[in-house]
C-alpha atoms as a PDB file:
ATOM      1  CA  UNK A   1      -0.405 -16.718  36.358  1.00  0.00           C
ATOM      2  CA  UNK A   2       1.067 -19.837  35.463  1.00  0.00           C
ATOM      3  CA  UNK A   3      -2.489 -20.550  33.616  1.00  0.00           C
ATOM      4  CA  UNK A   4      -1.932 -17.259  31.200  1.00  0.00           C
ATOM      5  CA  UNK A   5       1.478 -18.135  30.803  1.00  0.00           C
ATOM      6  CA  UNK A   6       0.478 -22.255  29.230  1.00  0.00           C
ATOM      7  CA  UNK A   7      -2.632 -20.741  27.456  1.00  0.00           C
ATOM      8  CA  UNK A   8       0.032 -18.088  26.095  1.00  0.00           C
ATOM      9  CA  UNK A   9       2.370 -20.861  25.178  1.00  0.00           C
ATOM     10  CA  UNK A  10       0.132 -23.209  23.654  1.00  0.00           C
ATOM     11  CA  UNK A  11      -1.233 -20.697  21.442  1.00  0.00           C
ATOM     12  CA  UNK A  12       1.798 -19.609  20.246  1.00  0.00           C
ATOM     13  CA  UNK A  13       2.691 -23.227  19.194  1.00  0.00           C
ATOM     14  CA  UNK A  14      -0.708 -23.187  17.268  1.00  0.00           C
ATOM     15  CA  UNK A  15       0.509 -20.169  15.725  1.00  0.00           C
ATOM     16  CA  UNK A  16       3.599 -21.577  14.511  1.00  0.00           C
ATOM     17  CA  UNK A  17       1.809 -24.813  12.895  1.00  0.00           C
ATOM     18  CA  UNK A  18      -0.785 -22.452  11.304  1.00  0.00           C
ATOM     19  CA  UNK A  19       1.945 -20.153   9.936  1.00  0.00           C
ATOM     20  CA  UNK A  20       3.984 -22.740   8.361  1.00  0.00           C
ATOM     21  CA  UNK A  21       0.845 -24.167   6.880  1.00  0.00           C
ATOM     22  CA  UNK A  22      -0.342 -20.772   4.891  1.00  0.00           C
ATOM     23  CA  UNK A  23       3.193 -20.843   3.640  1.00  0.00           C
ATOM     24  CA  UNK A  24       3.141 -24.616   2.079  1.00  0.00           C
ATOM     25  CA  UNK A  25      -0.075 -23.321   0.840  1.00  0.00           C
ATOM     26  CA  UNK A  26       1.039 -20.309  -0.317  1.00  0.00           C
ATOM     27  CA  UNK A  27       4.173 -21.852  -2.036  1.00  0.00           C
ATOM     28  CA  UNK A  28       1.310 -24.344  -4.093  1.00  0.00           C
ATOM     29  CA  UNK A  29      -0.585 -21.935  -5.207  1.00  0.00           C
ATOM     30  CA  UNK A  30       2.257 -19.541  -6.377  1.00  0.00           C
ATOM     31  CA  UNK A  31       3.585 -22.823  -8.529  1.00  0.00           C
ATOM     32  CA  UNK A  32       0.490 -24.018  -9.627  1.00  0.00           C
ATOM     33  CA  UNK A  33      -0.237 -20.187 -10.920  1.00  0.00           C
ATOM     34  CA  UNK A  34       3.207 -19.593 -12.934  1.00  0.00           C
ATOM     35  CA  UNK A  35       1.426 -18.512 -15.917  1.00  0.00           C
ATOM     36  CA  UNK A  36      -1.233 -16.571 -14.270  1.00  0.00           C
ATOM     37  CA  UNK A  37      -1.779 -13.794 -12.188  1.00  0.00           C
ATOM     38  CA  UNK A  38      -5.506 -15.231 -11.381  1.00  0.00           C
ATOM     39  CA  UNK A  39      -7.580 -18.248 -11.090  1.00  0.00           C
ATOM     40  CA  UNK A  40     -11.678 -18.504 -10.187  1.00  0.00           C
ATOM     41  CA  UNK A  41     -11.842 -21.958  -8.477  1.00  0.00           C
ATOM     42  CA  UNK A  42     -15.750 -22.591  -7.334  1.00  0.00           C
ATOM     43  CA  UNK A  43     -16.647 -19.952  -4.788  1.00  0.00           C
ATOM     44  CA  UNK A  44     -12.628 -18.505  -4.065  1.00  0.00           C
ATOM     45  CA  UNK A  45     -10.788 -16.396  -6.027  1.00  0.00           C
ATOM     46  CA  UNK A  46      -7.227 -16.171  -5.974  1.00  0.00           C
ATOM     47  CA  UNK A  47      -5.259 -13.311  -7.352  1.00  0.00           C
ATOM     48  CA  UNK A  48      -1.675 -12.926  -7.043  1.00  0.00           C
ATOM     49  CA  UNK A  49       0.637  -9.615  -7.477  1.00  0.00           C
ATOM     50  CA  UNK A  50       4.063  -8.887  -7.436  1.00  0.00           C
ATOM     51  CA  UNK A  51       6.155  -6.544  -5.303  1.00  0.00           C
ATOM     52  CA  UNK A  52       9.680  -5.492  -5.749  1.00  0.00           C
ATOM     53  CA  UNK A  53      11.346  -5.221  -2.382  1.00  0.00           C
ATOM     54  CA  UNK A  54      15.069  -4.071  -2.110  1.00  0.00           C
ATOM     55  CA  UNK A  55      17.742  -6.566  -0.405  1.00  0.00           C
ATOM     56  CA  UNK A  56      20.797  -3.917   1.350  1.00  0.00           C
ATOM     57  CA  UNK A  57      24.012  -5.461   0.970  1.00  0.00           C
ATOM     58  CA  UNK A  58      25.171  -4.113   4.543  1.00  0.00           C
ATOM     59  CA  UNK A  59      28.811  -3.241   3.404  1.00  0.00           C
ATOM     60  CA  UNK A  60      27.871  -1.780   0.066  1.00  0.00           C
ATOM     61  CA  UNK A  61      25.831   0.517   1.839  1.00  0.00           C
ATOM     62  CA  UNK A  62      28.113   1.484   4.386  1.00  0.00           C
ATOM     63  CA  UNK A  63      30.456   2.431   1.554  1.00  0.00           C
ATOM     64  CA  UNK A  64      27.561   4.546  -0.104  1.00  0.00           C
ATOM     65  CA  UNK A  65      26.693   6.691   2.903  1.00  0.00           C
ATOM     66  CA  UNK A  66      27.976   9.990   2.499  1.00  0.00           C
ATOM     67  CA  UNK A  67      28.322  10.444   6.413  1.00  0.00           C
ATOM     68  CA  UNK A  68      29.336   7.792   9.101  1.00  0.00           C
ATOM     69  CA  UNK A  69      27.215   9.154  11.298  1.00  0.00           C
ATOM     70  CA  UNK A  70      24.293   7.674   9.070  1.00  0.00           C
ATOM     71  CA  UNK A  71      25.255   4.212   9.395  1.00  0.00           C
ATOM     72  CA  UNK A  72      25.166   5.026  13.240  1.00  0.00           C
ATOM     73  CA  UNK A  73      21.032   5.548  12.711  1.00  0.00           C
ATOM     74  CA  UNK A  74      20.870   2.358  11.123  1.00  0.00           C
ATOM     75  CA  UNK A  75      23.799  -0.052  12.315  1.00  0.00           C
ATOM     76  CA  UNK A  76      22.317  -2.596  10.154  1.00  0.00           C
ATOM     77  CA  UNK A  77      20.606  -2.497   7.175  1.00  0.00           C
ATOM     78  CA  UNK A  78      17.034  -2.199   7.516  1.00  0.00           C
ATOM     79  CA  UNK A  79      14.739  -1.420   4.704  1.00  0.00           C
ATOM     80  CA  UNK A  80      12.079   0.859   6.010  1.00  0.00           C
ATOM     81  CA  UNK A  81      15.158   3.032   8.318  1.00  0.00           C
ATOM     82  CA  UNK A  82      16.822   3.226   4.559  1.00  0.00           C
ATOM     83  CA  UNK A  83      13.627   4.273   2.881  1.00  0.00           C
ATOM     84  CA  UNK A  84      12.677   6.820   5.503  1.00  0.00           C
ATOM     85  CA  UNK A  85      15.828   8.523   4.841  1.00  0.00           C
ATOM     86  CA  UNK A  86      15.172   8.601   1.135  1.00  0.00           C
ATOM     87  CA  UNK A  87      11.862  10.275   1.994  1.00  0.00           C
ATOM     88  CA  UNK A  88      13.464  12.628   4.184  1.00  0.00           C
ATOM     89  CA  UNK A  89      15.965  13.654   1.666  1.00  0.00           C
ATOM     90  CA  UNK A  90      18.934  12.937   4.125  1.00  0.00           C
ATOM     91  CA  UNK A  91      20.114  10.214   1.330  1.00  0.00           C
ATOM     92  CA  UNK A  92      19.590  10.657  -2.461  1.00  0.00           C
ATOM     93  CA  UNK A  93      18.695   7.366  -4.828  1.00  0.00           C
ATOM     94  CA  UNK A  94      21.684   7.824  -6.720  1.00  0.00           C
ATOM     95  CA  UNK A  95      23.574   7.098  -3.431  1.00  0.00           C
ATOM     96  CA  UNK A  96      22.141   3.884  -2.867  1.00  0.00           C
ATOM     97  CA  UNK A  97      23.016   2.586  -6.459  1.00  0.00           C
ATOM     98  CA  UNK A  98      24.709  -0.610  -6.449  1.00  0.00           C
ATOM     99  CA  UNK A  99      23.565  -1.125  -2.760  1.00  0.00           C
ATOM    100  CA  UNK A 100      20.614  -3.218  -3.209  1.00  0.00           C
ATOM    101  CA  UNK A 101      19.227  -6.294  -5.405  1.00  0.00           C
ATOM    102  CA  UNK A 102      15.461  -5.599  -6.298  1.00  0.00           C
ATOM    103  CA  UNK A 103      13.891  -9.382  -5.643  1.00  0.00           C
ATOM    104  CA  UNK A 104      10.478  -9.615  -6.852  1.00  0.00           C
ATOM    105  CA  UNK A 105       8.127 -11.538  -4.175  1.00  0.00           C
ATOM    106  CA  UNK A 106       5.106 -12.909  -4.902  1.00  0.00           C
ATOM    107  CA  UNK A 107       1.834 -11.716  -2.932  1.00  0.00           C
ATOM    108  CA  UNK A 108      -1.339 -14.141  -2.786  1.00  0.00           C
ATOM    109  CA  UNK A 109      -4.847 -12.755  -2.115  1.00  0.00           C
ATOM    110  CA  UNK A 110      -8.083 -15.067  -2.093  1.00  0.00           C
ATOM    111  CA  UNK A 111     -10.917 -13.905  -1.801  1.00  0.00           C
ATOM    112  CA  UNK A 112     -14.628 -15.755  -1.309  1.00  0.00           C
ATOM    113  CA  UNK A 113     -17.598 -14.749  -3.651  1.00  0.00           C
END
């Protein structure tokens, strides 16, 4: 057990170290790309998109809900509990106005020819 439990370890160290590397690299690419949304370097291809995602501003929300008992399903603001409930129709848009900052986040794709 103790075997599965330092293979476990060590590769979860490994995934740390590769996770903050894609994100320096990430980071570089997203500068180096400001005033382009793609690049053909060699045999890669990078492309990168934009996606708005909405940032809850936990007591603005809380003011917004109609019902208390709401706030109880999500005692914290989390995105995809907030847009579930839009898609349910147990919250309207128009509630949620003011509640959120859009923040547009950059998404990197490479590909290989």
């Amino acid at each position: 057990m103790e075997e599965h439990l330092a293979r476990y370890y060590e590769l979860k160290e490994m995934q740390k170290q590769v996770e903050e590397e894609l994100n320096d690299l990430r980071n570089k690419l997203v500068e180096s790309c400001q005033n382009t949304d793609s690049l053909e370097e060699g045999a890669y291809k990078l492309t990168i998109s934009y996606q708005e995602r909405r940032e809850y501003n936990d007591d603005r929300l809380y003011n917004a809900l109609p019902d208390p008992a709401l706030w109880r399903l999500l005692s914290r603001v989390d995105t995809g509990k907030v847009t579930s409930l839009l898609k349910l129709n147990v919250i309207h848009e128009r509630v949620l106005a003011g509640t959120y900052e859009t923040k547009r986040v950059p998404v990197v794709r490479v590909q290989k020819r």
